[in-house]
Structure formats: structure tokens, C-alpha cells
Protein backbone atom coordinates (compact mmCIF):
# COMPACT_ATOMS: atom_id res chain seq x y z
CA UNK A 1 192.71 -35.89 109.10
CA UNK A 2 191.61 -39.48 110.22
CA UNK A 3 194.65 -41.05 108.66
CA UNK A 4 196.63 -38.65 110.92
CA UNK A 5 194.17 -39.49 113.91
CA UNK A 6 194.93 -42.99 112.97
CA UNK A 7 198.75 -42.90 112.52
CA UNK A 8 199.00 -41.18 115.94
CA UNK A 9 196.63 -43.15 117.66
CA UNK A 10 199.17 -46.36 116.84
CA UNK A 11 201.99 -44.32 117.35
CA UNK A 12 200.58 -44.02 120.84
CA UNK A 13 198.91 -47.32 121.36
CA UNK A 14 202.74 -48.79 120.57
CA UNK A 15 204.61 -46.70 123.07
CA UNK A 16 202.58 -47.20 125.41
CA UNK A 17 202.84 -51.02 125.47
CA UNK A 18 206.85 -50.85 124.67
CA UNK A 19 207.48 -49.22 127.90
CA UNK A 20 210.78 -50.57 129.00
CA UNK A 21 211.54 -53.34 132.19
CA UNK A 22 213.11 -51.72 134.91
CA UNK A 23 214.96 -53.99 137.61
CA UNK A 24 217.73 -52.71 140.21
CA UNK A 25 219.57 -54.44 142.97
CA UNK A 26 221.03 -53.22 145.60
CA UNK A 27 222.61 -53.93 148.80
CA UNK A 28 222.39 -52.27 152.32
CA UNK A 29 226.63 -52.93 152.73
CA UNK A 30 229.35 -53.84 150.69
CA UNK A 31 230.99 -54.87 154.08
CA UNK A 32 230.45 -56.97 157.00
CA UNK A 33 232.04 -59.49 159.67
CA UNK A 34 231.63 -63.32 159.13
CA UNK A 35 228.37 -64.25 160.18
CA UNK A 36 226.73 -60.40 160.27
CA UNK A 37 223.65 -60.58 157.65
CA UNK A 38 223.23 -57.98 154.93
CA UNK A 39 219.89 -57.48 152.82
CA UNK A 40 219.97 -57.65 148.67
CA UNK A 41 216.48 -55.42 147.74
CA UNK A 42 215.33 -56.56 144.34
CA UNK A 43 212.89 -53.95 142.99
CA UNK A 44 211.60 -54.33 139.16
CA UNK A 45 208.72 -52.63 137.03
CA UNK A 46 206.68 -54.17 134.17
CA UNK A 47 203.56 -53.36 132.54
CA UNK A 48 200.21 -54.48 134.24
CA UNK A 49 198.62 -58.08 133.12
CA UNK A 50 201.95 -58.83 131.51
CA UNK A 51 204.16 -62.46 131.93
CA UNK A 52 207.74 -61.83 133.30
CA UNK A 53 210.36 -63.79 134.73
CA UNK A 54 211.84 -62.88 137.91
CA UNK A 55 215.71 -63.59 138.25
CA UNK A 56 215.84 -66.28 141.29
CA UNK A 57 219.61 -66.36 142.73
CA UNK A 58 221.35 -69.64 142.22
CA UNK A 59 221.76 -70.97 145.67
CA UNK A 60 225.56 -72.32 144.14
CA UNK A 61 227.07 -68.27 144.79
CA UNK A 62 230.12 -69.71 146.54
CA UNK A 63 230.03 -68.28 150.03
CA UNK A 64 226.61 -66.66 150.31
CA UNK A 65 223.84 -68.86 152.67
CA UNK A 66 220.89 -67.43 152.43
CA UNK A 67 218.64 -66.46 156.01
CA UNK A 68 215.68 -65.63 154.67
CA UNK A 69 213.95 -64.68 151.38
CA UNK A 70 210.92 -62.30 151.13
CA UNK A 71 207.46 -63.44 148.96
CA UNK A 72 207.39 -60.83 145.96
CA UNK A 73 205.87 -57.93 146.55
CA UNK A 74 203.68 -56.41 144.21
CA UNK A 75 201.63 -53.09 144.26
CA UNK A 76 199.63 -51.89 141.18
CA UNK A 77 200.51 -47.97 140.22
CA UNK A 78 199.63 -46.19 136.32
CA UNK A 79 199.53 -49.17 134.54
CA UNK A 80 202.67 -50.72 136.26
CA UNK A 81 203.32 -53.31 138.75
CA UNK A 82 205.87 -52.40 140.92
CA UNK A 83 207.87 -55.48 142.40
CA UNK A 84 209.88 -55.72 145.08
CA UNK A 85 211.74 -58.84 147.23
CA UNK A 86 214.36 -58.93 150.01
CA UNK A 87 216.99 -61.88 150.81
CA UNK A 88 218.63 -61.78 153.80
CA UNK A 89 222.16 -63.18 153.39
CA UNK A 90 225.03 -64.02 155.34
CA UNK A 91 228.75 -65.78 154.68
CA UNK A 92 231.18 -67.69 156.67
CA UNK A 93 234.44 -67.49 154.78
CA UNK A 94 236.19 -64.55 154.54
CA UNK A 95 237.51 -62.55 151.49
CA UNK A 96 234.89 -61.09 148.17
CA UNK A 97 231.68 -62.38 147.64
CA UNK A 98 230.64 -61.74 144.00
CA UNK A 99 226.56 -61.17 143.42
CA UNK A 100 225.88 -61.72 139.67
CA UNK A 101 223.94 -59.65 137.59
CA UNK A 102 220.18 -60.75 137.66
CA UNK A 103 217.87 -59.95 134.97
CA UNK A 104 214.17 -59.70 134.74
CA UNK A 105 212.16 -60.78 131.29
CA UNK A 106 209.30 -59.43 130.11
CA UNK A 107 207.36 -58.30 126.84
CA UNK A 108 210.35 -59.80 125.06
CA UNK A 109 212.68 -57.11 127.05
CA UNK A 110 215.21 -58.04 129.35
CA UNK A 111 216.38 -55.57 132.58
CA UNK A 112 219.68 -56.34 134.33
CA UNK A 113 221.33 -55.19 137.14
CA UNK A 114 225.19 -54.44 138.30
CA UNK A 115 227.26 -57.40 139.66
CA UNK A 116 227.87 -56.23 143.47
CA UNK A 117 230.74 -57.65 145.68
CA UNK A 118 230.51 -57.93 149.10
CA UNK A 119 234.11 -57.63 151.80
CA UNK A 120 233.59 -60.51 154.45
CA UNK A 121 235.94 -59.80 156.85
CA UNK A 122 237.37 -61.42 160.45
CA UNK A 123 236.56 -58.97 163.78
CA UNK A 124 239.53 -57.42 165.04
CA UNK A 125 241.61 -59.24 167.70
CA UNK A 126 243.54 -57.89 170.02
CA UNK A 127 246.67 -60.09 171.37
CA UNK A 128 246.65 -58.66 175.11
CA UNK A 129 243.15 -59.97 174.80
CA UNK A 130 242.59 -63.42 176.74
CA UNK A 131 240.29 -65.47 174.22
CA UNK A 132 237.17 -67.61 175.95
CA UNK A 133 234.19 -69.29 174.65
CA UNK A 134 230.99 -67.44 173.38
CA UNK A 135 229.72 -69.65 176.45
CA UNK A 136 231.23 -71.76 178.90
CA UNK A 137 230.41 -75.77 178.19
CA UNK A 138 227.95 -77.16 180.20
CA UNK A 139 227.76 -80.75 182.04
CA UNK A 140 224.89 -82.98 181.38
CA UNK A 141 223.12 -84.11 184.01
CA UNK A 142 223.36 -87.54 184.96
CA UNK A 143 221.24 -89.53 187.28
């Protein structure tokens, strides 16, 4: 009886501490305008107390410029921390803009997520349209 108490105890003891890394990505549009901003939502899991690596997105991703990226979130939940981030991005040229796959590291476990693409696209012109400035140019003044 205690070396079956004992067996199950490690049995336990190990799964519980071999609980997998989660990580997902995902974006709010896989389409948008030159200029518009979408958001990339990085959300991972990893045991409690434990060293991990989060993925940080190589600012060389031809044709993504970031706006603005979020401090890591973290909340505490059954023996997990749950962590979260959001980048705000944006891109000038037109065409596909590929997002790698990032991975999280942790307990000697590695989580990736999907490549994602995003359309960048031109607005719509119309040619009966007259086109103008976003603003008309202004004179200095001069004394």
C-alpha cells in the first residue's frame, strides 16, 4: 500500500509540474488600408514561479512599424500565470505582410504560434474624383 501511495504520489507530483506552455497570437484583421493600425494580442500560460522566455518581434519584419507595444500582463490563476501583451502595428507599403511564428520557452518546453499575414491595401479612388491635399499649405508668417 505505501509503495502504491508512493508511486502515485510521483505520478502526480510529475504531471503536475509537466503541464504544457500555451502561447497564441492573434490578430484583430487580416486586412487594412496603408496607414490604418491593427493589434497582434500575445496571450501565453506557464506554471507559477517558473523562468520563461517571451518571444519579442524582430523590429526587421519588412513593412510592419510598430505604434505602440503593451508592458506584459500577468495575472496569477490555479497555479498558472496567465500572460498577455498587445502591439499596435501599422504598414506603409502595400501588398502581404508576413508575422512569423513566435514561440514562448519554458520548463524546457517550447509553445509556438501560426505565422499570420496581413493584406495592406491602397483606398479606393475614384477618377471623377478631383484629388486635393489632406490640408491646404500654409504661409509662414513673416515680419
Amino acid at each position: 500500500m505505501k509503495k502504491l501511495f508512493s508511486i502515485l504520489t510521483l505520478l502526480f507530483t510529475t504531471l503536475v509540474w509537466a503541464q504544457p506552455v500555451r502561447f497564441s497570437a492573434e490578430i484583430d484583421t487580416n486586412r487594412i488600408l496603408i496607414g490604418d493600425q491593427f493589434t497582434l494580442q500575445l496571450k501565453g500560460e506557464v506554471n507559477e514561479g517558473t523562468n520563461f522566455e517571451w518571444p519579442i518581434i524582430p523590429d526587421t519584419v519588412s513593412g510592419l512599424d510598430f505604434v505602440d507595444i503593451s508592458k506584459i500582463d500577468t495575472s496569477t490563476k490555479d497555479g498558472f500565470w496567465h500572460l498577455s501583451q498587445k502591439l499596435t502595428l501599422t504598414s506603409f507599403d502595400s501588398g502581404y505582410v508576413a508575422i512569423p511564428p513566435l514561440t514562448v520557452k519554458a520548463n524546457g518546453q517550447e509553445a509556438s504560434s501560426q505565422a499570420m499575414a496581413v493584406a495592406v491595401a491602397f483606398p479606393e479612388l475614384s477618377e471623377e474624383q478631383d484629388y486635393y491635399d489632406i490640408k491646404e499649405p500654409m504661409e509662414p508668417p513673416f515680419n
